[in-house]
N, C-alpha and C. Protein backbone atom coordinates (compact mmCIF):
# COMPACT_ATOMS: atom_id res chain seq x y z
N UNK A 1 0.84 -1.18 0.00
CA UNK A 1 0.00 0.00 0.00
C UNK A 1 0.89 1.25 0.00
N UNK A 2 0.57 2.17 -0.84
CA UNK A 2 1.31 3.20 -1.01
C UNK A 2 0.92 4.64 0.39
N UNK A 3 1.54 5.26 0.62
CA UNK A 3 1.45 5.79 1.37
C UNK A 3 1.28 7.54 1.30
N UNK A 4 0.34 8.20 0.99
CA UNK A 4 0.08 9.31 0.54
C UNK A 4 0.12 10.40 1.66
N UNK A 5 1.35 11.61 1.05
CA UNK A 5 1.29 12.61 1.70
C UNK A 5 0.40 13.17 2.24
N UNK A 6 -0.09 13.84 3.39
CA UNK A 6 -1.24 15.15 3.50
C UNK A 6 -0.41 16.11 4.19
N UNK A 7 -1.12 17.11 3.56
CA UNK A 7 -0.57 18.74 3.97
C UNK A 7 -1.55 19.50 4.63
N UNK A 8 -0.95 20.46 5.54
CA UNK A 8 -1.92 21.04 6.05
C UNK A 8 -1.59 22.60 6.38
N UNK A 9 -2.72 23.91 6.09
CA UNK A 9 -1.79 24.78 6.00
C UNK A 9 -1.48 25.73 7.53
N UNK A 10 0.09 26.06 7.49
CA UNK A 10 0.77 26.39 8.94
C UNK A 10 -0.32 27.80 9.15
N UNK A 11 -0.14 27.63 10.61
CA UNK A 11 -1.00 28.76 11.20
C UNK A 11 -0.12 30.01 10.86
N UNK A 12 -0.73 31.24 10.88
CA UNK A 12 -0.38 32.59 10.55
C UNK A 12 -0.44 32.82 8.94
N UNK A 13 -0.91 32.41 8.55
CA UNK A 13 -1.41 32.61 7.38
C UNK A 13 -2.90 32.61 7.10
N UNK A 14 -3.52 33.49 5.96
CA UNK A 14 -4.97 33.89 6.30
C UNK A 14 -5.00 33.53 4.12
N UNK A 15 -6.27 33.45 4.14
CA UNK A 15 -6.19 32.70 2.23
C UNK A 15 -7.79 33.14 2.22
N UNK A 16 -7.65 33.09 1.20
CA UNK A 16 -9.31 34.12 0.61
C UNK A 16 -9.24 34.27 -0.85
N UNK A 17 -10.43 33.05 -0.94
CA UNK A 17 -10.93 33.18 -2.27
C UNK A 17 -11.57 34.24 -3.03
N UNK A 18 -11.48 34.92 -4.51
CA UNK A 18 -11.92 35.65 -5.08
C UNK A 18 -11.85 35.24 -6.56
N UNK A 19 -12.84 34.87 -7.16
CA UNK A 19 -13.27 34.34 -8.77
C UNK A 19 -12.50 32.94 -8.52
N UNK A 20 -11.57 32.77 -9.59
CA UNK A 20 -11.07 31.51 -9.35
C UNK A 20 -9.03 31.74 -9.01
N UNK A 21 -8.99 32.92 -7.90
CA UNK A 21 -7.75 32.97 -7.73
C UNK A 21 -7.88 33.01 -6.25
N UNK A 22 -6.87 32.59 -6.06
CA UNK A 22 -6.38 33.01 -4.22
C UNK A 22 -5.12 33.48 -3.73
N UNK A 23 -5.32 34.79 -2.62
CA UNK A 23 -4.70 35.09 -2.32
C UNK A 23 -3.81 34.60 -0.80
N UNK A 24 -3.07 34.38 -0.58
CA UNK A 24 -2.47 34.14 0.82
C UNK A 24 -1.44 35.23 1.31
N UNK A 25 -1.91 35.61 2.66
CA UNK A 25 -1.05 36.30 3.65
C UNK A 25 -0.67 36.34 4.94
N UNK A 26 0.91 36.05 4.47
CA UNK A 26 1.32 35.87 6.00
C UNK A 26 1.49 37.41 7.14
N UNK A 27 0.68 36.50 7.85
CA UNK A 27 0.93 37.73 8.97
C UNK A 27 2.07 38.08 9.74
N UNK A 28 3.17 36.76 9.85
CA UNK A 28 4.82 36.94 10.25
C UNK A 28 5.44 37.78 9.55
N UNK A 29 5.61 38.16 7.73
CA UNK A 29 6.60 39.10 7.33
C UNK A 29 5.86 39.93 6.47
N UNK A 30 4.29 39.93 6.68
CA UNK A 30 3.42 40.90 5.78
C UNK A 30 3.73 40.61 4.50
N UNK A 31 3.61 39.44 3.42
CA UNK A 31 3.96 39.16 2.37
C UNK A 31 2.43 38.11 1.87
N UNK A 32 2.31 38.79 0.11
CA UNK A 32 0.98 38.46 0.25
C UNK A 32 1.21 37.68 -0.88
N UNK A 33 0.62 36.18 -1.52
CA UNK A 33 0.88 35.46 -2.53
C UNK A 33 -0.53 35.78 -3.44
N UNK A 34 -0.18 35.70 -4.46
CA UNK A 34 -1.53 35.49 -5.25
C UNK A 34 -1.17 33.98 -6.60
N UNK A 35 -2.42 33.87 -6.13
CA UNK A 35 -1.90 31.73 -6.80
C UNK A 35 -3.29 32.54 -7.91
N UNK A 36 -2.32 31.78 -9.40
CA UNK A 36 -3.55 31.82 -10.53
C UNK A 36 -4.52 30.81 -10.58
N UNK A 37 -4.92 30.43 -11.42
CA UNK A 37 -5.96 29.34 -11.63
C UNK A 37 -5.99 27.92 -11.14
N UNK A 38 -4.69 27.88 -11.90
CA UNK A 38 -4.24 26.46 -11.67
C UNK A 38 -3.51 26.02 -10.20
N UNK A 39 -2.53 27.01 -10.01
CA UNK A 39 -2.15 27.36 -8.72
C UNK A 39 -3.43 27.36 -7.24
N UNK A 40 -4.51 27.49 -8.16
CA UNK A 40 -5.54 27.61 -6.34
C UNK A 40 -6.07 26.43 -6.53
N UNK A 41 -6.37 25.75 -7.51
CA UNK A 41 -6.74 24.65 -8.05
C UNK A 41 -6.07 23.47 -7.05
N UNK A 42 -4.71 23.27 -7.42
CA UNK A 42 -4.09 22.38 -6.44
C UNK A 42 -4.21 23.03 -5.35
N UNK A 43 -3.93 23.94 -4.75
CA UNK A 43 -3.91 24.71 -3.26
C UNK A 43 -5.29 24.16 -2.67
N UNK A 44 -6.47 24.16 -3.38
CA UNK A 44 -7.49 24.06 -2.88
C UNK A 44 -7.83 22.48 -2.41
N UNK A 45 -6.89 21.96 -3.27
CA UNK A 45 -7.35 20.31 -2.97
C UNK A 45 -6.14 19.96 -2.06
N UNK A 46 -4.96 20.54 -1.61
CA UNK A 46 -4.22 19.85 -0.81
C UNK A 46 -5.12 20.65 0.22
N UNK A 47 -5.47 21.68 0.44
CA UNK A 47 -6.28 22.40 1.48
C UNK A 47 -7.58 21.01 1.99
N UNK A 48 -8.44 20.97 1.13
CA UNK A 48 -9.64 19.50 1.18
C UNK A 48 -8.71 18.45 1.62
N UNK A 49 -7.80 17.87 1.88
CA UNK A 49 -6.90 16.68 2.05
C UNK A 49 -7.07 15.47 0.83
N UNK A 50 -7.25 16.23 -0.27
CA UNK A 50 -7.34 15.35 -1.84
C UNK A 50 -6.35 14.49 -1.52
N UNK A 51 -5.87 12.98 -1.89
CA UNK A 51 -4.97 12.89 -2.26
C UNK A 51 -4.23 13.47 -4.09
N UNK A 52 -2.89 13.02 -4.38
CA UNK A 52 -2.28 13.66 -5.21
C UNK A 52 -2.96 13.11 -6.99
N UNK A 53 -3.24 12.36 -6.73
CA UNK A 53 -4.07 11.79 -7.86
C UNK A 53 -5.22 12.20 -7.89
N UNK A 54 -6.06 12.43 -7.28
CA UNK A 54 -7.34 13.39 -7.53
C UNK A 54 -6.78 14.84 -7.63
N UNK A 55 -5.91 15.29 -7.60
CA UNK A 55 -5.44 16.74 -8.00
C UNK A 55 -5.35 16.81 -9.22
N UNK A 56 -4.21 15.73 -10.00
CA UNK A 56 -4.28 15.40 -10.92
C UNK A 56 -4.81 15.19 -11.82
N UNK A 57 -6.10 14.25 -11.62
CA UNK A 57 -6.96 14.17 -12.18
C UNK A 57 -7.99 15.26 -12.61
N UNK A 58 -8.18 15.93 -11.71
CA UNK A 58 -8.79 17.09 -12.02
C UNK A 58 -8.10 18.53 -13.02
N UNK A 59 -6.96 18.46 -12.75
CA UNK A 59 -5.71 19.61 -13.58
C UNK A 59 -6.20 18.46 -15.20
N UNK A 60 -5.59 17.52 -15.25
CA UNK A 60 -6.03 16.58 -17.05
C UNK A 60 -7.37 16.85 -17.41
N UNK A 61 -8.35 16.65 -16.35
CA UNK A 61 -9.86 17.08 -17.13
C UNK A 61 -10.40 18.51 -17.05
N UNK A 62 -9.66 19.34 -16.55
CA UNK A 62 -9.83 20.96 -16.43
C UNK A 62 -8.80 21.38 -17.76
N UNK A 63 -7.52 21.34 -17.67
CA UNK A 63 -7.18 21.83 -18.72
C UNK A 63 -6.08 21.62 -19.69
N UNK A 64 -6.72 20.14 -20.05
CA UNK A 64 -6.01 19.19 -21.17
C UNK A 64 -4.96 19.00 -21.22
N UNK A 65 -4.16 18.70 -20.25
CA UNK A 65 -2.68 18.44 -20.09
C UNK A 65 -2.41 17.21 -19.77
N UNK A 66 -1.15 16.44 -19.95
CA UNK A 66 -0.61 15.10 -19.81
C UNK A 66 -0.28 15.36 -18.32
N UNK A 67 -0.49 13.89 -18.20
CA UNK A 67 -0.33 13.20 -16.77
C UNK A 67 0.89 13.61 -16.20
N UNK A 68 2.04 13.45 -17.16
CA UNK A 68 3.23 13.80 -16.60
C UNK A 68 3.46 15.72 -16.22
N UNK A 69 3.10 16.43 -16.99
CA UNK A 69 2.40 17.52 -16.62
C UNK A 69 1.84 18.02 -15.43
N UNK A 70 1.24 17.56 -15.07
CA UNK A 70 -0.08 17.70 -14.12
C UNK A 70 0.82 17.55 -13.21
N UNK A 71 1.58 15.87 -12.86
CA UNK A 71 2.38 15.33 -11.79
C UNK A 71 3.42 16.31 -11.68
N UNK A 72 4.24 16.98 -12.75
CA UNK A 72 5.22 17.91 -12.35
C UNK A 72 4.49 19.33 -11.71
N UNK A 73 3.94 19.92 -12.05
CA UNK A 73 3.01 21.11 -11.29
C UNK A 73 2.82 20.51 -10.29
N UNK A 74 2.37 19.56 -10.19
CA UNK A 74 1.47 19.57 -8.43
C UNK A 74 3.17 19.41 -7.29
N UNK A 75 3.86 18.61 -7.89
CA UNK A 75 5.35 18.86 -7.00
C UNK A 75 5.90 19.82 -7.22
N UNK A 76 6.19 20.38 -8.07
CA UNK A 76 7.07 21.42 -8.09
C UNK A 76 6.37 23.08 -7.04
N UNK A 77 4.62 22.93 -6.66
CA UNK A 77 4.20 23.65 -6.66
C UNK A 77 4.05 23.19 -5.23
N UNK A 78 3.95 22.30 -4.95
CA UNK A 78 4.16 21.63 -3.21
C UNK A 78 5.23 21.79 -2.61
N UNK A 79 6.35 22.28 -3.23
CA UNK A 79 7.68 22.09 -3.14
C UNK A 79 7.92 23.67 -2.32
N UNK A 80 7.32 24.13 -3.52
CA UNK A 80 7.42 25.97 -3.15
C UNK A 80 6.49 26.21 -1.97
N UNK A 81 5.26 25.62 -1.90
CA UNK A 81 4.81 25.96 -0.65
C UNK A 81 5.38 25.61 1.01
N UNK A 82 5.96 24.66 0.75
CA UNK A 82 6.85 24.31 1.67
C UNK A 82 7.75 24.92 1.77
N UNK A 83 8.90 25.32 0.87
CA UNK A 83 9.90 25.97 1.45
C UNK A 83 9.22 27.40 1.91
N UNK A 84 7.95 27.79 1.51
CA UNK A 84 7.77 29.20 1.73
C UNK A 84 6.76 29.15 3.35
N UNK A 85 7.11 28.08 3.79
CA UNK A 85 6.19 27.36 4.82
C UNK A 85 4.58 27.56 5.52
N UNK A 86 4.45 27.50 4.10
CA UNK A 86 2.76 27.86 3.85
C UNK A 86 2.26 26.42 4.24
N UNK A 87 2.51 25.54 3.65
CA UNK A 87 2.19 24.32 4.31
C UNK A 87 3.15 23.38 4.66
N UNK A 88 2.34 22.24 5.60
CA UNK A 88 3.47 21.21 6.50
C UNK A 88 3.03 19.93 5.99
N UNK A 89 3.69 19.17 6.19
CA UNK A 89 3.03 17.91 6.22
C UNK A 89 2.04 17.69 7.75
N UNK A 90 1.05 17.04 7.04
CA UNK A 90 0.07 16.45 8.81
C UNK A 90 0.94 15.65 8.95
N UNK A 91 0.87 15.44 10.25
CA UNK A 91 1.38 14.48 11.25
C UNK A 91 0.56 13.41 11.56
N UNK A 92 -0.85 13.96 10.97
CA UNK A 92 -1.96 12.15 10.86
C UNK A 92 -1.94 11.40 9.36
């Protein structure tokens, strides 16, 4: 059985949807992100505790891109939220 990440996002940060973008701001260094489409898209489903294949799945039937595609965005874009320590891994 494979064993699937969950993320969860670190406190001091505040996120607020508007059309289909979101913004995030941390309240530690007053720095405000704005995620585009696709960007709130995954944000929103590691936010729901999707696993990474229903992210996926949804980025291929939203907006026609290969699997391998999809799989590189959703890491490369998990990657950045972490180092920017917007989110953690859960600990459940």
């Amino acid at each position: 059985m494979i064993k699937t990440k969950k993320y969860q996002i670190n406190k001091g940060f505040i996120t607020q949807k508007i059309d289909n973008k979101i913004t995030i701001f941390s309240g530690e260094d007053s720095t405000l992100f704005t995620l585009n489409e696709t960007a709130a898209y995954i944000f929103q489903g590691l936010k729901l505790g999707w696993n990474k294949q229903k992210i996926i799945k949804g980025l291929i039937d939203s907006y026609k891109i290969t699997d391998k595609k999809a799989n590189d965005d959703v890491d490369e874009f998990t990657k950045i939220l972490l180092k920017k320590k917007i989110l953690e891994e859960s600990k459940s």
